[in-house]
N, C-alpha and C. Protein backbone atom coordinates (compact mmCIF):
# COMPACT_ATOMS: atom_id res chain seq x y z
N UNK A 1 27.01 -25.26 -12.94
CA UNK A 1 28.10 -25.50 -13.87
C UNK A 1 27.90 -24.72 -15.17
N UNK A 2 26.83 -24.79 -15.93
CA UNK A 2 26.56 -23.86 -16.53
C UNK A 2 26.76 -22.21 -16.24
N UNK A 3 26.53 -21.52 -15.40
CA UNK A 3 26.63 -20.56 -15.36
C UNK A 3 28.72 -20.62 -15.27
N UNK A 4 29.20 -21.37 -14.63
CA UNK A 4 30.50 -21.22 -14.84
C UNK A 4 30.73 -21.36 -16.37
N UNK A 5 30.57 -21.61 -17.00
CA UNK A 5 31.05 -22.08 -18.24
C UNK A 5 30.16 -20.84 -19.75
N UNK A 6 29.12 -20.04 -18.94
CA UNK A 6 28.71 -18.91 -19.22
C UNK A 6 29.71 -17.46 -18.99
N UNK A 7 29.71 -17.62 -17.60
CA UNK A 7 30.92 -16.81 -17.01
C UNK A 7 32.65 -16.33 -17.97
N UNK A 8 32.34 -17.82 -18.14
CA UNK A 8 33.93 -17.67 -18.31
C UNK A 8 34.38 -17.15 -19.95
N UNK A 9 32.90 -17.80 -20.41
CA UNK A 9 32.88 -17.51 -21.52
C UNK A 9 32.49 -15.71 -22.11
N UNK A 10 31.85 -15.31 -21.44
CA UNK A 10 31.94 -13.67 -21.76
C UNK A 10 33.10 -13.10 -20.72
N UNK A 11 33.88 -13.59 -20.23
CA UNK A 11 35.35 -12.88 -19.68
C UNK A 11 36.12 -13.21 -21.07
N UNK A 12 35.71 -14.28 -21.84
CA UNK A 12 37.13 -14.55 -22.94
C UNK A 12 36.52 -13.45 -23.48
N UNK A 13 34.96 -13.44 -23.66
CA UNK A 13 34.96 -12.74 -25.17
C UNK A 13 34.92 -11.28 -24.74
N UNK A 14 34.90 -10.52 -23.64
CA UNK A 14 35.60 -9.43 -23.41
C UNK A 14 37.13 -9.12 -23.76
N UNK A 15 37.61 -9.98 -23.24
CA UNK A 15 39.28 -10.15 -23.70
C UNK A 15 39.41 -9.73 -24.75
N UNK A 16 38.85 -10.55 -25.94
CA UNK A 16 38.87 -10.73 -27.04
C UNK A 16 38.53 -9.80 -27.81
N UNK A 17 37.57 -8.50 -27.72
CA UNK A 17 37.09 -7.75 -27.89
C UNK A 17 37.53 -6.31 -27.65
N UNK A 18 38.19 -6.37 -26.43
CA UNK A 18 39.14 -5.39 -26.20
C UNK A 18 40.72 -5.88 -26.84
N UNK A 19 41.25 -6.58 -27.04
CA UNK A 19 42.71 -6.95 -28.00
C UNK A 19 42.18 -6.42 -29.22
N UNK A 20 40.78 -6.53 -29.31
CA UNK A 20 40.23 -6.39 -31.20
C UNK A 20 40.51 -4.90 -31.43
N UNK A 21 39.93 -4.14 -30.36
CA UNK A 21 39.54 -2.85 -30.56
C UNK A 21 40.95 -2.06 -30.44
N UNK A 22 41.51 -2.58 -29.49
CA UNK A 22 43.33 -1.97 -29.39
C UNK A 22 44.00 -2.43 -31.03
N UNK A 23 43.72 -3.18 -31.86
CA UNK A 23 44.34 -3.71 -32.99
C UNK A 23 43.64 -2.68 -33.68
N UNK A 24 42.32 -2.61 -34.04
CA UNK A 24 42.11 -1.59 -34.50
C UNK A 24 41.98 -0.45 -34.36
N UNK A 25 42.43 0.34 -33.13
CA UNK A 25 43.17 1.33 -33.08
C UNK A 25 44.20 1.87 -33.64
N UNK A 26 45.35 1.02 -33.30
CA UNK A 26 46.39 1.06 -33.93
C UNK A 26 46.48 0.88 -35.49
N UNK A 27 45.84 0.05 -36.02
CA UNK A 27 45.63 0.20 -37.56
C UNK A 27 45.53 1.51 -38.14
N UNK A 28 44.17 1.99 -37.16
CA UNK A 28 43.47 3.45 -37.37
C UNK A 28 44.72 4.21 -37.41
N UNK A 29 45.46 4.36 -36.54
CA UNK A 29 46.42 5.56 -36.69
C UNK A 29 47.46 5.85 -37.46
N UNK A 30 47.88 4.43 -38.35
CA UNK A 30 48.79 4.29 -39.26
C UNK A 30 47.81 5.09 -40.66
N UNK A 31 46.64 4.82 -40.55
CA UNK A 31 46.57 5.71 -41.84
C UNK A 31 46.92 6.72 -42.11
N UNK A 32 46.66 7.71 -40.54
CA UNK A 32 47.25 9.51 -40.29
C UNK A 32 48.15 9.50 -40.79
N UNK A 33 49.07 8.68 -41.54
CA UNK A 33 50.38 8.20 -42.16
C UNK A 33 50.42 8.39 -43.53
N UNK A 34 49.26 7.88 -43.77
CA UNK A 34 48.89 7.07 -45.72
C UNK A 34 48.69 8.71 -46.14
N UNK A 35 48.90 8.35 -47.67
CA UNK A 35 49.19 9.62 -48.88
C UNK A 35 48.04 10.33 -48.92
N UNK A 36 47.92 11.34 -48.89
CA UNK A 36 47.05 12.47 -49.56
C UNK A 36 47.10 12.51 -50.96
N UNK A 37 45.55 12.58 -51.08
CA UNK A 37 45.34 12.31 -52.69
C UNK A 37 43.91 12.43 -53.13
N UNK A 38 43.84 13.27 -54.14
CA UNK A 38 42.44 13.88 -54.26
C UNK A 38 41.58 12.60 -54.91
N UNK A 39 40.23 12.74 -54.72
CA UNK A 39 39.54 11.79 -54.96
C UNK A 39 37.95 12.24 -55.38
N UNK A 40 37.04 11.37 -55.56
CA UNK A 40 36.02 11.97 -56.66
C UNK A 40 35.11 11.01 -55.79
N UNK A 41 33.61 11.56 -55.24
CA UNK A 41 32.47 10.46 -54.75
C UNK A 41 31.67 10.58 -56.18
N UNK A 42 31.80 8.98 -56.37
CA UNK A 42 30.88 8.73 -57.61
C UNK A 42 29.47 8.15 -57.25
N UNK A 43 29.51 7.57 -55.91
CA UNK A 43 28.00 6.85 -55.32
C UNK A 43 28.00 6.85 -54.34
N UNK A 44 26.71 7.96 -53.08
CA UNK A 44 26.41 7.67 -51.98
C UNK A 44 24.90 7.48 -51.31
N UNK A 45 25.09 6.83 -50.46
CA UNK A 45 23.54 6.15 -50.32
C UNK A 45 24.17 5.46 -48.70
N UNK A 46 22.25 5.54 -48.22
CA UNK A 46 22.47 4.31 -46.84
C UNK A 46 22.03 3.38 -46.79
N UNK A 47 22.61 2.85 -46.42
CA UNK A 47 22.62 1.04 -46.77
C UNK A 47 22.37 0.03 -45.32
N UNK A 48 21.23 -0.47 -45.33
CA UNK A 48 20.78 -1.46 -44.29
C UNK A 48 21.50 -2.80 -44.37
N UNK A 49 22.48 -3.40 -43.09
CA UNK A 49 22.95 -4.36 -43.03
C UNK A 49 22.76 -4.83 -41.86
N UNK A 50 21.80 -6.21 -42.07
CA UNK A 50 22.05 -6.77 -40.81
C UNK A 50 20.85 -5.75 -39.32
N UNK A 51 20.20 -5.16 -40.22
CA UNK A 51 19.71 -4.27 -39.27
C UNK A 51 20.05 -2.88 -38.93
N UNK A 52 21.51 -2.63 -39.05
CA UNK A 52 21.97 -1.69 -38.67
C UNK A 52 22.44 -0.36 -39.83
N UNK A 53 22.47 0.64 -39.87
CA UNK A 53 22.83 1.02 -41.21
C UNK A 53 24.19 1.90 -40.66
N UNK A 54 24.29 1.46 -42.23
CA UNK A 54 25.89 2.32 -42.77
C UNK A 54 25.82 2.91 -44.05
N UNK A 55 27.12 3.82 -43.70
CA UNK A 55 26.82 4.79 -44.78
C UNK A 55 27.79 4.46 -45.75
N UNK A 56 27.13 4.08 -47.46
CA UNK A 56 28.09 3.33 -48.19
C UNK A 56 28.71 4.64 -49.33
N UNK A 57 29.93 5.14 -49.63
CA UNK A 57 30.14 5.96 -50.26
C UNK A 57 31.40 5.65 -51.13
N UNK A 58 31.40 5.36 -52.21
CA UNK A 58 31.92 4.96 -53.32
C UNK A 58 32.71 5.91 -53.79
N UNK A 59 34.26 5.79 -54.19
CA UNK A 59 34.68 7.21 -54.46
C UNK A 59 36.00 6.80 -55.60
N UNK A 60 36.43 7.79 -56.30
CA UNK A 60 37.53 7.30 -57.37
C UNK A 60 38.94 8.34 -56.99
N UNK A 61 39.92 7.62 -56.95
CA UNK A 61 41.08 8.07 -56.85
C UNK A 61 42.65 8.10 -57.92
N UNK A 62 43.34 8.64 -58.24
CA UNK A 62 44.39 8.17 -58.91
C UNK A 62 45.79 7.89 -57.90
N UNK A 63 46.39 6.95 -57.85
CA UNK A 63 47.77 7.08 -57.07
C UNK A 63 48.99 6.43 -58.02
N UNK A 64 49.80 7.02 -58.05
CA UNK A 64 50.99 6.77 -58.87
C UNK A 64 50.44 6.24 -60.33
N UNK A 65 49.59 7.16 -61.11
CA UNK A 65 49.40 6.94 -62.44
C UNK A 65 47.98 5.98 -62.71
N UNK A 66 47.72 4.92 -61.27
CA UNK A 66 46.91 4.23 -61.84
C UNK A 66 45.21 4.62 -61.19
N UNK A 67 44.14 4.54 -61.65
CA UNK A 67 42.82 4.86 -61.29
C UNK A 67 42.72 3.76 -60.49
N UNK A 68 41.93 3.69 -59.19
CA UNK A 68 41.33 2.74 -58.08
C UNK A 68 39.77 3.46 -57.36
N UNK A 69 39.31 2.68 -56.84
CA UNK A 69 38.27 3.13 -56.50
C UNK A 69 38.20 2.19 -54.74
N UNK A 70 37.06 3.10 -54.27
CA UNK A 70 37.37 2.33 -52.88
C UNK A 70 36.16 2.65 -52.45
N UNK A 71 35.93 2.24 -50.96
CA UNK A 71 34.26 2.83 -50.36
C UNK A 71 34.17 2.55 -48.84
N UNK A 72 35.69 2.69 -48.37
CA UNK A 72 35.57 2.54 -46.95
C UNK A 72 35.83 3.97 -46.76
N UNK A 73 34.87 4.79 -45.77
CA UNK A 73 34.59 6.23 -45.19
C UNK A 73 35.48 6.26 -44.36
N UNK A 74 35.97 5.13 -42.82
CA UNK A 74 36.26 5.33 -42.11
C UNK A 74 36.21 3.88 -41.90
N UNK A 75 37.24 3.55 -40.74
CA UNK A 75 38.12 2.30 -39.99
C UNK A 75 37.33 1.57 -39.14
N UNK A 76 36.30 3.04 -38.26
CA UNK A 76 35.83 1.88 -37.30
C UNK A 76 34.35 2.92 -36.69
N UNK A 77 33.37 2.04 -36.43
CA UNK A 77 32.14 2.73 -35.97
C UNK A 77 31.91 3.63 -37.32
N UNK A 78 31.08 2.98 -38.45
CA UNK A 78 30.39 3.68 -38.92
C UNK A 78 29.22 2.99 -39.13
N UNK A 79 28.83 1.74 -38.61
CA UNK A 79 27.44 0.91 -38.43
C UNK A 79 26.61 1.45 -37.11
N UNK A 80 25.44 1.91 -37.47
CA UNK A 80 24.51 2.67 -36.32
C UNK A 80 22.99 2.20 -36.32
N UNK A 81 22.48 1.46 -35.27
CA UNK A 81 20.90 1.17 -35.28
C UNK A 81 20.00 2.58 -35.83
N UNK A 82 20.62 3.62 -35.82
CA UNK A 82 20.28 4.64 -35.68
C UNK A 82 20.42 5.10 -37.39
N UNK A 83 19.41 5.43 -38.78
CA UNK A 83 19.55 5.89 -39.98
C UNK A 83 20.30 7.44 -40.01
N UNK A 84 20.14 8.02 -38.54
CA UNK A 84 20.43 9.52 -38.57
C UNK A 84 21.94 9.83 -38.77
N UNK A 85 22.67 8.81 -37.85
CA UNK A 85 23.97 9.30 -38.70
C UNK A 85 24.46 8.74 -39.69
N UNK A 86 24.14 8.01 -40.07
CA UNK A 86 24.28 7.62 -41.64
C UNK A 86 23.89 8.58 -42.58
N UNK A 87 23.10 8.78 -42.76
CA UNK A 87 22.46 10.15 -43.43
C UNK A 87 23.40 11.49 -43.48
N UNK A 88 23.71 11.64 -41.87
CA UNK A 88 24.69 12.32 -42.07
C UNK A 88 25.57 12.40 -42.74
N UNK A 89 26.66 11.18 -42.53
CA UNK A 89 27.59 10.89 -43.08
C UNK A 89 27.44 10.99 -44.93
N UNK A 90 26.30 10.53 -45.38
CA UNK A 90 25.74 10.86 -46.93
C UNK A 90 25.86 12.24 -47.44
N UNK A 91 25.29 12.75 -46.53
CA UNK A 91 25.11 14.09 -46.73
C UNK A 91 26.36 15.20 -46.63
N UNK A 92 26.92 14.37 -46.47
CA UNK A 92 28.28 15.38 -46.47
C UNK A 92 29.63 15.15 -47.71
N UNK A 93 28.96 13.95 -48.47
CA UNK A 93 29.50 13.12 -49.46
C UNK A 93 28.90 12.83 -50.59
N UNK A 94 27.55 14.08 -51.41
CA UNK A 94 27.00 13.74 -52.34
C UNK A 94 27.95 13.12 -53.71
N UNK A 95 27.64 12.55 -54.71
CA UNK A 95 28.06 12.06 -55.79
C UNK A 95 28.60 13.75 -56.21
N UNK A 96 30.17 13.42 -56.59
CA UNK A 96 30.62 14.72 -57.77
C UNK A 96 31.60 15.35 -56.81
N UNK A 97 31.41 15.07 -55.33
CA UNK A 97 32.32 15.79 -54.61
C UNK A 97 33.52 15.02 -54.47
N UNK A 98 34.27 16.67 -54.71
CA UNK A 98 35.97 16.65 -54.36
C UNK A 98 36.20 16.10 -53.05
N UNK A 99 36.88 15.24 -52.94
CA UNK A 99 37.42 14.75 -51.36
C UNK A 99 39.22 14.23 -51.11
N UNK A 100 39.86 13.98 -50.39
CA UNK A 100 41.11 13.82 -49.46
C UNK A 100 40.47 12.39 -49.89
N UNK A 101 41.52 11.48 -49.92
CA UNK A 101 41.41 10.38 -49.42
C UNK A 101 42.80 9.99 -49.65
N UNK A 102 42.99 9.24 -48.77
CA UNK A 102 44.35 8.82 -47.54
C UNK A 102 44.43 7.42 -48.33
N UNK A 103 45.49 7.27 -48.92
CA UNK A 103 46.16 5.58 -49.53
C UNK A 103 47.05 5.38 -48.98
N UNK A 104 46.89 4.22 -48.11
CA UNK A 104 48.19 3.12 -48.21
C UNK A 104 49.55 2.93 -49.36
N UNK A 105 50.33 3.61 -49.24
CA UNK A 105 51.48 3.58 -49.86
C UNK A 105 52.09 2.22 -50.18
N UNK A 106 51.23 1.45 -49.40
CA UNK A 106 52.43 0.01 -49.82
C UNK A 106 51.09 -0.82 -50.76
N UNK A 107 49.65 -0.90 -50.04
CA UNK A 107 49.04 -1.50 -50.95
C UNK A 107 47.62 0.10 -51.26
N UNK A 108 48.03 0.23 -52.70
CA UNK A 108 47.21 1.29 -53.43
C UNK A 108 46.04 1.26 -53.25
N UNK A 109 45.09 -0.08 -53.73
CA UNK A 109 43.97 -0.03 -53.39
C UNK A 109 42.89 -0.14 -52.01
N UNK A 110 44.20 -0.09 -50.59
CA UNK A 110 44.12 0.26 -49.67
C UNK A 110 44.01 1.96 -49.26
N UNK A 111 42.29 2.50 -49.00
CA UNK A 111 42.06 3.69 -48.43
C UNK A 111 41.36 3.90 -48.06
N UNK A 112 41.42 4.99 -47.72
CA UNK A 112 40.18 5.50 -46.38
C UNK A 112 40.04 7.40 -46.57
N UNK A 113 38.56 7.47 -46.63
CA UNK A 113 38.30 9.02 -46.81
C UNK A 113 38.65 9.79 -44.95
N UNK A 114 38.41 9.09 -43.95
CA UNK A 114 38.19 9.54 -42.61
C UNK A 114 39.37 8.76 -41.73
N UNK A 115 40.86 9.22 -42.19
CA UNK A 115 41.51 8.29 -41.34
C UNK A 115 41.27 8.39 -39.83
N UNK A 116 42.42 7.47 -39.32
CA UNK A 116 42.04 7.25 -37.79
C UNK A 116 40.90 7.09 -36.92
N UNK A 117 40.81 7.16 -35.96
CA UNK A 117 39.20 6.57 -35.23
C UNK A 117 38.88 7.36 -34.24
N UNK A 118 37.31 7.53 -34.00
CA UNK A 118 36.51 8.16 -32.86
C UNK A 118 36.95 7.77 -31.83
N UNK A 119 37.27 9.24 -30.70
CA UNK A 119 37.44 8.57 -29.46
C UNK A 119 36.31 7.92 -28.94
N UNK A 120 35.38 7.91 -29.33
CA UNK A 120 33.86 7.83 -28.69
C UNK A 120 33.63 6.06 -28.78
N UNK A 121 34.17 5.78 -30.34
CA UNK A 121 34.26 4.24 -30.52
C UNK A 121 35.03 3.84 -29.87
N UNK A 122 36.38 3.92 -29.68
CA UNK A 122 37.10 2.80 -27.98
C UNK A 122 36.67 2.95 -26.78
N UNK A 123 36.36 4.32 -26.70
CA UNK A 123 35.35 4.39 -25.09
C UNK A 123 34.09 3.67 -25.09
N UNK A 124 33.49 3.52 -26.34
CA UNK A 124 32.02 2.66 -26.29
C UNK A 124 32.73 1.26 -25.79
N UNK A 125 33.58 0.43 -26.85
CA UNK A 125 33.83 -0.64 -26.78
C UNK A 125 34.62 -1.20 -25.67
N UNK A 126 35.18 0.12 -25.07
CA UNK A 126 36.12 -0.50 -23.53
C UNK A 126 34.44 -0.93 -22.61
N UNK A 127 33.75 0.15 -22.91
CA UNK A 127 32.64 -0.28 -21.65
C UNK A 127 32.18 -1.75 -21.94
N UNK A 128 31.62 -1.31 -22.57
CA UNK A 128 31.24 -3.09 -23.10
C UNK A 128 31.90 -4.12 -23.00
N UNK A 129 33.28 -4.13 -23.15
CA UNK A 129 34.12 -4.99 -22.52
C UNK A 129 34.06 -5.51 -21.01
N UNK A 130 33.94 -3.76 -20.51
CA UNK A 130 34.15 -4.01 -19.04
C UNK A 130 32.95 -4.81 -18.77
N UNK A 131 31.94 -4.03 -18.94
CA UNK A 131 30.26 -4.79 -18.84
C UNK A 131 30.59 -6.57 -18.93
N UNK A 132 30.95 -7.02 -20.20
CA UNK A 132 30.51 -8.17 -20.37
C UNK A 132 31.70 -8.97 -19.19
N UNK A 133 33.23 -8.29 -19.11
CA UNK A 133 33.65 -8.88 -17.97
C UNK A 133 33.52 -8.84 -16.58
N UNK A 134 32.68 -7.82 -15.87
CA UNK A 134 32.26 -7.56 -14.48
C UNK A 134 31.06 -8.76 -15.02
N UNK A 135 30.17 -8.92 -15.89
CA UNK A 135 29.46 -9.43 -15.76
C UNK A 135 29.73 -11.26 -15.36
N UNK A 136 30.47 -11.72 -16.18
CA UNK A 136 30.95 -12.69 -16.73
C UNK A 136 31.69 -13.31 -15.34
N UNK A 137 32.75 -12.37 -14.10
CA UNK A 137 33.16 -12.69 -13.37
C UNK A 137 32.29 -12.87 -12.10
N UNK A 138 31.42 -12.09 -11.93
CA UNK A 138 29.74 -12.08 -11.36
C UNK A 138 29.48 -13.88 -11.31
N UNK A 139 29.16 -14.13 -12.69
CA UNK A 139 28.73 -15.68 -12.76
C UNK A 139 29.67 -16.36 -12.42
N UNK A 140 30.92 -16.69 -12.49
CA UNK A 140 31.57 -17.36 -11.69
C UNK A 140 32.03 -17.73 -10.92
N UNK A 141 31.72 -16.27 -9.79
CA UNK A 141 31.92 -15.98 -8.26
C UNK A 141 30.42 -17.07 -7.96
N UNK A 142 29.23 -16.40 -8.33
CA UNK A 142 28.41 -17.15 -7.83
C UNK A 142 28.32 -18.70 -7.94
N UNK A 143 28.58 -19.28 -9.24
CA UNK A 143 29.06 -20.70 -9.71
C UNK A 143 29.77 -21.42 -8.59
N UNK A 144 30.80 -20.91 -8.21
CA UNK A 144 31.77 -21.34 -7.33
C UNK A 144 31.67 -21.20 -5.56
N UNK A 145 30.45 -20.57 -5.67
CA UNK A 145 29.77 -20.58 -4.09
C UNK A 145 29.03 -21.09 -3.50
């Protein structure tokens, strides 16, 4: 009984996980949308969260007259067990550099330097989906036998 109730429970949270990643897809692509608008990195550095690092990059913008500041790089997959691409990502964003950054037209202090998303991040997260639901349906075939 347990294993049914294991089962069933990583089929939801596959579900759940793939609706997440399709939502944020689609988010992602509405930025390809949002304003062009020059912007200024005032602070970059990598930053350990949780284990995993990300690359935190702080940047200043003006949109319709008023100054905002923001520090999201990108929408989705920029947390990596891995310091190397973080670093990367730093390194391509020292403090002082000129950059693009993409605003939300309806809310200003909504932006992003890297709109839209890696194909590489929905292909990671479909597998994993699939994984945890082949897995998940596995236990409940057997549960039920």
């Amino acid at each position: 009984m347990v294993s049914l109730g294991i089962g069933l429970l990583l089929v939801l949270s596959s579900i759940l996980g793939a609706w997440n990643a399709v939502r944020e897809n689609r988010s992602a692509k509405l930025e390809l949308k949002w304003v062009a608008v020059p912007g200024r990195v005032t602070h970059s550095k990598v930053h350990l969260v949780g284990g995993n690092f990300e690359p935190l990059v702080e940047y200043s913008y003006s949109f319709e007259g008023a100054v905002h500041t923001g520090n999201r790089l990108r929408s989705t997959g920029v947390s990596t067990e891995s310091r190397r691409p973080a670093e990367a990502d730093v390194a391509r964003y020292p403090p002082g550099t000129v950059i693009t950054v993409f605003v939300n037209p309806d809310i200003p202090t909504d932006s992003v330097v890297e709109p839209g998303t890696k194909k590489w991040h929905l292909i990671g997260v479909a597998f994993s989906c699939a994984f945890l639901a082949c897995w998940g349906l596995i236990m409940i075939r057997n549960s039920l036998s």
